[in-house]
PDB file of N, CA and C in Angstrom:
ATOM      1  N   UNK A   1       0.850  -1.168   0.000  1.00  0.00           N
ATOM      2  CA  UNK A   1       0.000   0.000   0.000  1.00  0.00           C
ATOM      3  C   UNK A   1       0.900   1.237   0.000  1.00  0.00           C
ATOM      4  N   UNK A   2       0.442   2.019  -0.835  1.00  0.00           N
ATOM      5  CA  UNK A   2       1.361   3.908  -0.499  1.00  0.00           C
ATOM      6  C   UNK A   2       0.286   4.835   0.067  1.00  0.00           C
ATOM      7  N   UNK A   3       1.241   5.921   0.263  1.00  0.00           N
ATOM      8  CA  UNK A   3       0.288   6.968   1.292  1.00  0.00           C
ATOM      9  C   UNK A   3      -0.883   6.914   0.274  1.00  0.00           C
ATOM     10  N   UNK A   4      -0.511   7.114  -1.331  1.00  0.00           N
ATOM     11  CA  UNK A   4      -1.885   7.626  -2.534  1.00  0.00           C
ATOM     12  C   UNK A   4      -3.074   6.843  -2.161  1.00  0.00           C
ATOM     13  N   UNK A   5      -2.554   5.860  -1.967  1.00  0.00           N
ATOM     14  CA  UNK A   5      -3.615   4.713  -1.173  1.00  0.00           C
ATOM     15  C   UNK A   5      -4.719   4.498  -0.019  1.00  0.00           C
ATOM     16  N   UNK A   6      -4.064   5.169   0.671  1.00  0.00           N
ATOM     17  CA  UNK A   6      -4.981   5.544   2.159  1.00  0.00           C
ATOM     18  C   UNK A   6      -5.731   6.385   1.685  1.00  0.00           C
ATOM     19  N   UNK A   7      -7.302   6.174   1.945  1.00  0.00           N
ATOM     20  CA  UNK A   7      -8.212   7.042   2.235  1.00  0.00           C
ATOM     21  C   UNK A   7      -8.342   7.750   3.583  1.00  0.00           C
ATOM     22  N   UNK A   8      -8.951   8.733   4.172  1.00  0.00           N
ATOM     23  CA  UNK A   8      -9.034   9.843   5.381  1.00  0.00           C
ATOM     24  C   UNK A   8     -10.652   9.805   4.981  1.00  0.00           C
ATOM     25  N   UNK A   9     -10.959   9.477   6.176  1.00  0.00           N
ATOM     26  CA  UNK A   9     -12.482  10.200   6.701  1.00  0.00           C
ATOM     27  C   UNK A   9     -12.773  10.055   8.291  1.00  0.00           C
ATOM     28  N   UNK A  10     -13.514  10.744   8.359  1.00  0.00           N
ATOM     29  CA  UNK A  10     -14.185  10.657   9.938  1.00  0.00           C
ATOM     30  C   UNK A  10     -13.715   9.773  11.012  1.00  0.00           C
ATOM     31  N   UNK A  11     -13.607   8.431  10.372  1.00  0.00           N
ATOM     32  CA  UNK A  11     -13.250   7.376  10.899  1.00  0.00           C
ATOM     33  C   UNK A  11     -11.934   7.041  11.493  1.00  0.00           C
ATOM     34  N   UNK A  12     -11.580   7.666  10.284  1.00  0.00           N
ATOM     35  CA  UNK A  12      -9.639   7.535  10.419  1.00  0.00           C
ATOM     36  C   UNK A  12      -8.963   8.458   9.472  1.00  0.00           C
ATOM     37  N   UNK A  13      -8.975   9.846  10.750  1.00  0.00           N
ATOM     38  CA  UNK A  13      -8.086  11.055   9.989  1.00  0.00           C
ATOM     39  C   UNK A  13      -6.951  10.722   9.549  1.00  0.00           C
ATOM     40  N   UNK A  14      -6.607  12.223   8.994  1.00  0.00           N
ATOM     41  CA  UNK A  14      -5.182  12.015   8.856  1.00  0.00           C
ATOM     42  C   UNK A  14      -4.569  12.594  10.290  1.00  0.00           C
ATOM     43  N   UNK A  15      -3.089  11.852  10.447  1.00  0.00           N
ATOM     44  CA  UNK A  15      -2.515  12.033  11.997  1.00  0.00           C
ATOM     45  C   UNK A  15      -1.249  13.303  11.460  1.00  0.00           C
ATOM     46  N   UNK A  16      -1.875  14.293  12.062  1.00  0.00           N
ATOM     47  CA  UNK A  16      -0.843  15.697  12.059  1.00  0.00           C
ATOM     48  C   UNK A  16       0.170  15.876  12.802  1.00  0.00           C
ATOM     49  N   UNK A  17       0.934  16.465  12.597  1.00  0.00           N
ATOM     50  CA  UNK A  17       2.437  17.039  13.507  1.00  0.00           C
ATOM     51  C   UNK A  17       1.565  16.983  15.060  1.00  0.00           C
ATOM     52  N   UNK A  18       0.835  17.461  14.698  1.00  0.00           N
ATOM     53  CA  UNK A  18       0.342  18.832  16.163  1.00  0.00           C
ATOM     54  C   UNK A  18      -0.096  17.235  17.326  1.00  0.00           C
ATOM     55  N   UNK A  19      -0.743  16.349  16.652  1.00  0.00           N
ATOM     56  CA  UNK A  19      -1.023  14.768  17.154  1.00  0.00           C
ATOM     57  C   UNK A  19       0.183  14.416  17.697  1.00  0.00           C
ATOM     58  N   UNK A  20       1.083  13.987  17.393  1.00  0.00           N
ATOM     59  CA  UNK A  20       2.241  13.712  17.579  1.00  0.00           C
ATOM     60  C   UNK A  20       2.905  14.302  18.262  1.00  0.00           C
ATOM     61  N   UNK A  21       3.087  15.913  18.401  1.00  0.00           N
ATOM     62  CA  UNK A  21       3.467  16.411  19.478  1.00  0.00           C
ATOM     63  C   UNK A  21       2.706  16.572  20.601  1.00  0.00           C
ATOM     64  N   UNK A  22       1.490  15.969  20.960  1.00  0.00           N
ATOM     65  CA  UNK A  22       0.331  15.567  22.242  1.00  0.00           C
ATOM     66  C   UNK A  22       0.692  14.462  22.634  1.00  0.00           C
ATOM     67  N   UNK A  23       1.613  13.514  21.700  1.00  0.00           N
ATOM     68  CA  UNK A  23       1.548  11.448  22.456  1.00  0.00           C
ATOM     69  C   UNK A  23       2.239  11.656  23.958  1.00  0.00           C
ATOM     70  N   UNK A  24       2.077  10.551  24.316  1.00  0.00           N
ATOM     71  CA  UNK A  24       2.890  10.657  25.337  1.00  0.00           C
ATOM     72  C   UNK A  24       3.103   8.684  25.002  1.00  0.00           C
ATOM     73  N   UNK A  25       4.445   8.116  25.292  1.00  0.00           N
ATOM     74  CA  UNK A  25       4.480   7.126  25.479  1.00  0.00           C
ATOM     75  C   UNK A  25       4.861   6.290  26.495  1.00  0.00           C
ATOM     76  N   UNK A  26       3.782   5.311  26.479  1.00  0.00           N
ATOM     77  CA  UNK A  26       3.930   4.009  28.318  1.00  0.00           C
ATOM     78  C   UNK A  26       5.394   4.313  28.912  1.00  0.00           C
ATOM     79  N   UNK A  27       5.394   4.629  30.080  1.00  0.00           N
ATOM     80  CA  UNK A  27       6.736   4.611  30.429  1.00  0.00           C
ATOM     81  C   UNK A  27       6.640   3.236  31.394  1.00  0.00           C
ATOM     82  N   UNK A  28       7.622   2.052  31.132  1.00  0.00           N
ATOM     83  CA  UNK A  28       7.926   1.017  31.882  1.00  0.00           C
ATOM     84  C   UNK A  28       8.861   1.390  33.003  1.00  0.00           C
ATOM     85  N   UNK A  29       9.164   0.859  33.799  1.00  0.00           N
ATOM     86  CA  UNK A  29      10.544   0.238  34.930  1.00  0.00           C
ATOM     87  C   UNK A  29      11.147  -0.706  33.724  1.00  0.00           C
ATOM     88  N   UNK A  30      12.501   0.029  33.497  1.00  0.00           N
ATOM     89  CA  UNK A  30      13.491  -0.471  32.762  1.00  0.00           C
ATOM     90  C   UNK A  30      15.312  -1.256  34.162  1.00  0.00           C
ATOM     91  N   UNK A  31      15.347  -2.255  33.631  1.00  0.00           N
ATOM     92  CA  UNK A  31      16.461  -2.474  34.567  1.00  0.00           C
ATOM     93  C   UNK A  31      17.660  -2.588  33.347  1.00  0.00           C
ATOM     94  N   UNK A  32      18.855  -1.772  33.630  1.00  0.00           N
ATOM     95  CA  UNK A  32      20.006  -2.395  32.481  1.00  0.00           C
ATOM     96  C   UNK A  32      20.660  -3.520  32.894  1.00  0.00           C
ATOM     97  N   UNK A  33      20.845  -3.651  31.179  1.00  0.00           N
ATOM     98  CA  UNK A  33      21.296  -5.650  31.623  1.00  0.00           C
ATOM     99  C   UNK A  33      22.823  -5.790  31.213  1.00  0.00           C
ATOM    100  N   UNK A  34      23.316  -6.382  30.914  1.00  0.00           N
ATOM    101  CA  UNK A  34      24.573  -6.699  30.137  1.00  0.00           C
ATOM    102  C   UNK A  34      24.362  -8.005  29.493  1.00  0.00           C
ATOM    103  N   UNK A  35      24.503  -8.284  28.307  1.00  0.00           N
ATOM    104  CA  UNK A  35      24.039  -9.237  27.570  1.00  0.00           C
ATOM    105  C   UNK A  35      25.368  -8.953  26.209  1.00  0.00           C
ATOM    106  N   UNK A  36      25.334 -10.458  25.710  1.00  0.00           N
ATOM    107  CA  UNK A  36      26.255 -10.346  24.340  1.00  0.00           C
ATOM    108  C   UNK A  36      25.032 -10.462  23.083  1.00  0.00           C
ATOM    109  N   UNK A  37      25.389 -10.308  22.003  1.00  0.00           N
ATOM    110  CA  UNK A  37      24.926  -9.941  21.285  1.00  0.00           C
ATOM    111  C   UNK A  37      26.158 -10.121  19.689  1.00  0.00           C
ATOM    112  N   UNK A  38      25.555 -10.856  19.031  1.00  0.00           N
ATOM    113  CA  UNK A  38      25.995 -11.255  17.685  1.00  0.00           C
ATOM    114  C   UNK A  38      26.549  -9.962  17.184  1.00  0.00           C
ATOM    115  N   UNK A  39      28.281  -9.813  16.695  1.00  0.00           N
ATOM    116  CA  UNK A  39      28.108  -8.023  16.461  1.00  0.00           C
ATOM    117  C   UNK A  39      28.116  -7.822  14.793  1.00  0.00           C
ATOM    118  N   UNK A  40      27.350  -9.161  14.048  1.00  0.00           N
ATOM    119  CA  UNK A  40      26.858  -8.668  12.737  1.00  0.00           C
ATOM    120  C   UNK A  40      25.485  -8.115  13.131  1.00  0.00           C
ATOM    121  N   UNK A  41      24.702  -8.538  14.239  1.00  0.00           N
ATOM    122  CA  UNK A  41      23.098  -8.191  14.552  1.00  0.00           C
ATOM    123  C   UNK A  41      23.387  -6.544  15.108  1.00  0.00           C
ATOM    124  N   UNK A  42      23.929  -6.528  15.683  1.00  0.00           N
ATOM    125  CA  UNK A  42      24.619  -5.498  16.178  1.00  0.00           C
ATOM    126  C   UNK A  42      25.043  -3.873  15.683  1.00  0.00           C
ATOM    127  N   UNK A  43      25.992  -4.441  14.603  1.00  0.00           N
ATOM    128  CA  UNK A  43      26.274  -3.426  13.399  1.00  0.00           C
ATOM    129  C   UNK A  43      25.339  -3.263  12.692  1.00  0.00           C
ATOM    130  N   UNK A  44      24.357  -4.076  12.500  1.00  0.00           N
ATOM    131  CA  UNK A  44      22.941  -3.567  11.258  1.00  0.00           C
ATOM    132  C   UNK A  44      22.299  -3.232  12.581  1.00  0.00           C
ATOM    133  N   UNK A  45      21.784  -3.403  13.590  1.00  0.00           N
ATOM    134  CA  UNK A  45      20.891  -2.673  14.198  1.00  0.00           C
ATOM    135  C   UNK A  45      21.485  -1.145  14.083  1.00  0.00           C
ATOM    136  N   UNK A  46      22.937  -0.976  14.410  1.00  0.00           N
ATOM    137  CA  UNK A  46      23.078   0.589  15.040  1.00  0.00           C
ATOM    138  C   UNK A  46      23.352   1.073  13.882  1.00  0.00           C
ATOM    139  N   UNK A  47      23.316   0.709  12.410  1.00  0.00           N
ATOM    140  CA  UNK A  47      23.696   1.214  11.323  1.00  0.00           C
ATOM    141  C   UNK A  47      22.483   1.925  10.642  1.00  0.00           C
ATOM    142  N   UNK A  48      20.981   1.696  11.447  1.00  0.00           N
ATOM    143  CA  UNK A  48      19.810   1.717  10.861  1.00  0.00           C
ATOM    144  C   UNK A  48      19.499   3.425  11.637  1.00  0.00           C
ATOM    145  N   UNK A  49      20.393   3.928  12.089  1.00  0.00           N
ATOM    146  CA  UNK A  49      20.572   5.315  12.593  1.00  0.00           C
ATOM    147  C   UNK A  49      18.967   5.068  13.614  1.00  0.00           C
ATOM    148  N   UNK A  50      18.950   4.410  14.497  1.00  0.00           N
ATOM    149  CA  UNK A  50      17.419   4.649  15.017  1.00  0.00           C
ATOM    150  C   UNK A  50      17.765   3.786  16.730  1.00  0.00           C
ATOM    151  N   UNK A  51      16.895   4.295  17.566  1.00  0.00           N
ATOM    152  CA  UNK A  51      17.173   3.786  18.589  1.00  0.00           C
ATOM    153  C   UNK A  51      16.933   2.328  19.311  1.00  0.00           C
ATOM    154  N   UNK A  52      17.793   1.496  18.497  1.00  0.00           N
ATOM    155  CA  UNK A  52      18.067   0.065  18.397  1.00  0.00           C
ATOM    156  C   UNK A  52      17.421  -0.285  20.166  1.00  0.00           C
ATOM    157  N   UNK A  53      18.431  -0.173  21.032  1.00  0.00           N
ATOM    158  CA  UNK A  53      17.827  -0.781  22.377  1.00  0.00           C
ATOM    159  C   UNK A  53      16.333  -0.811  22.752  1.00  0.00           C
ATOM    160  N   UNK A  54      16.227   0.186  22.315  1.00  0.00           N
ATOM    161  CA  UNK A  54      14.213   0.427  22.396  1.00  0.00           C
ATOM    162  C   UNK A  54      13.701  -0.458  21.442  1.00  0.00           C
ATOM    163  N   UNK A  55      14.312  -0.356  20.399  1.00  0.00           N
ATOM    164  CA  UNK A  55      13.567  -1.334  19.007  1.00  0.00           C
ATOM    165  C   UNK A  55      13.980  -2.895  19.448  1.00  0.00           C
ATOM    166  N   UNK A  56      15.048  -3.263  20.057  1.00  0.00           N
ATOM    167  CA  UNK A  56      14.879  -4.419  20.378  1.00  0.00           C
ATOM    168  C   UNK A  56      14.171  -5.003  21.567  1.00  0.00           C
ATOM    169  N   UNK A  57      14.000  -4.097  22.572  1.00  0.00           N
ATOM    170  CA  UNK A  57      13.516  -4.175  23.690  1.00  0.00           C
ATOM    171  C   UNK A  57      12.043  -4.565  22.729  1.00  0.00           C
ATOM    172  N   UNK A  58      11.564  -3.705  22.028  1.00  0.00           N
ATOM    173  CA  UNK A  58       9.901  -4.036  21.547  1.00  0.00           C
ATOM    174  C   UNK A  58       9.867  -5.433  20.953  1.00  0.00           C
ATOM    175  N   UNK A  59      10.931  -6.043  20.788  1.00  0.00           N
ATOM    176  CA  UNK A  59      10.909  -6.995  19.613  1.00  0.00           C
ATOM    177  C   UNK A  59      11.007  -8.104  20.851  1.00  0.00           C
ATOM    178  N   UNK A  60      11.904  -7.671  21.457  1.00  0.00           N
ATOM    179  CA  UNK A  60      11.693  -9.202  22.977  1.00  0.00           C
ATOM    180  C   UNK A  60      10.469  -9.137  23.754  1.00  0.00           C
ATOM    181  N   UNK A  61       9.428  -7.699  23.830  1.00  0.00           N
ATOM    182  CA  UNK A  61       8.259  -7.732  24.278  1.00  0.00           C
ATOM    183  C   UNK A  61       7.488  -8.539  23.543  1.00  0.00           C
ATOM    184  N   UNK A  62       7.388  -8.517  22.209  1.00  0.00           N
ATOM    185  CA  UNK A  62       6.230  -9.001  21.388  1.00  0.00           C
ATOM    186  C   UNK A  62       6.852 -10.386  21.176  1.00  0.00           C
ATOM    187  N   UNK A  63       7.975 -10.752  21.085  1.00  0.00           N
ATOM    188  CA  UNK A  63       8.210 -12.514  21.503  1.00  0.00           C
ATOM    189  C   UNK A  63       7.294 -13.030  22.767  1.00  0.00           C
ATOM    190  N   UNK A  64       7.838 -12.468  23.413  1.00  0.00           N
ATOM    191  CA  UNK A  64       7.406 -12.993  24.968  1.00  0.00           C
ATOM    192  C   UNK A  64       5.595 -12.672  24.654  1.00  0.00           C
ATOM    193  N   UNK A  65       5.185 -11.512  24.500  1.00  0.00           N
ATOM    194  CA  UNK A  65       3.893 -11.741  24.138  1.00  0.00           C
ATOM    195  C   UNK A  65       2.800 -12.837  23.515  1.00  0.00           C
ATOM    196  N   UNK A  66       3.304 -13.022  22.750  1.00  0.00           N
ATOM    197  CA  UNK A  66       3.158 -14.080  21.735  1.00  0.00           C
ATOM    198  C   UNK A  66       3.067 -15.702  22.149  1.00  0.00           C
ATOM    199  N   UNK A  67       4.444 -15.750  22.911  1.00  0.00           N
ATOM    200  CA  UNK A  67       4.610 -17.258  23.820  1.00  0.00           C
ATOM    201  C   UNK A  67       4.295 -17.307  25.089  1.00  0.00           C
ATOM    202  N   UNK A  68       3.403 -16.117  25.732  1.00  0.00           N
ATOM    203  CA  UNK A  68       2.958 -16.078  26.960  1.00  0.00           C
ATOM    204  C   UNK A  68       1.543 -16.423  27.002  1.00  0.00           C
ATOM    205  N   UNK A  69       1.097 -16.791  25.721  1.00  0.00           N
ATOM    206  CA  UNK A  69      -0.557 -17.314  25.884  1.00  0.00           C
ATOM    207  C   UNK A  69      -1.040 -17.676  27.074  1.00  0.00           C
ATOM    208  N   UNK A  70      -0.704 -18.856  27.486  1.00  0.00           N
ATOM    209  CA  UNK A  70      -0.858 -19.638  28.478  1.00  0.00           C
ATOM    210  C   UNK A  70       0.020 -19.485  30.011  1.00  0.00           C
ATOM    211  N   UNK A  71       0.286 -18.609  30.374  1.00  0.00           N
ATOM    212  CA  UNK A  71       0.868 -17.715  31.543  1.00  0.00           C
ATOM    213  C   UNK A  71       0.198 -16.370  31.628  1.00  0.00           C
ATOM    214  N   UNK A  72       0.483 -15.931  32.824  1.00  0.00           N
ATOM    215  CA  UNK A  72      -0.314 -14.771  32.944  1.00  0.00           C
ATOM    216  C   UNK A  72       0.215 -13.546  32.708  1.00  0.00           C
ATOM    217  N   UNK A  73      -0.380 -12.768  31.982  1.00  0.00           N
ATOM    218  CA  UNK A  73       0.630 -11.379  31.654  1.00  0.00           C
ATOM    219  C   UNK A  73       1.574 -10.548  32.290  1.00  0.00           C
ATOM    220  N   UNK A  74       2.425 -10.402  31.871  1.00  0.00           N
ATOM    221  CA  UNK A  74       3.199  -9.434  32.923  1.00  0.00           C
ATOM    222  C   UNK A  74       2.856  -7.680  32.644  1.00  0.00           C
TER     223      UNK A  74
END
């Protein structure tokens, strides 16, 4: 799909600067860890100019999400 693609109505505006500068995002209890890490995974994460620890942190949330069916949420 491209932006030309998306329709806007009532339902589902379009999301403006001014939106975006109102978010506020979940703030967790973060603990730092020390962990190794593959440093080809490594070099393409921090090469993607974007804030990798957060982006992986989301990516071990939504694992664990996923395989936590049957346990109770954290």
């Amino acid at each position: 799909m491209t932006d030309e693609d998306i329709r806007y109505d009532e339902d589902s505006p379009e999301i403006t600067e001014k939106m975006f500068s109102k978010a506020i995002a979940p703030q967790r209890k973060k603990t730092e860890v020390k962990f190794s890490l593959d440093s080809e995974m490594l070099e393409w994460y921090t090469s993607q100019k974007i804030a990798y620890q957060s982006l992986i942190n989301t990516l071990l949330r939504s694992y664990m999400e996923a395989h936590n069916h049957n346990r109770q949420r954290v």
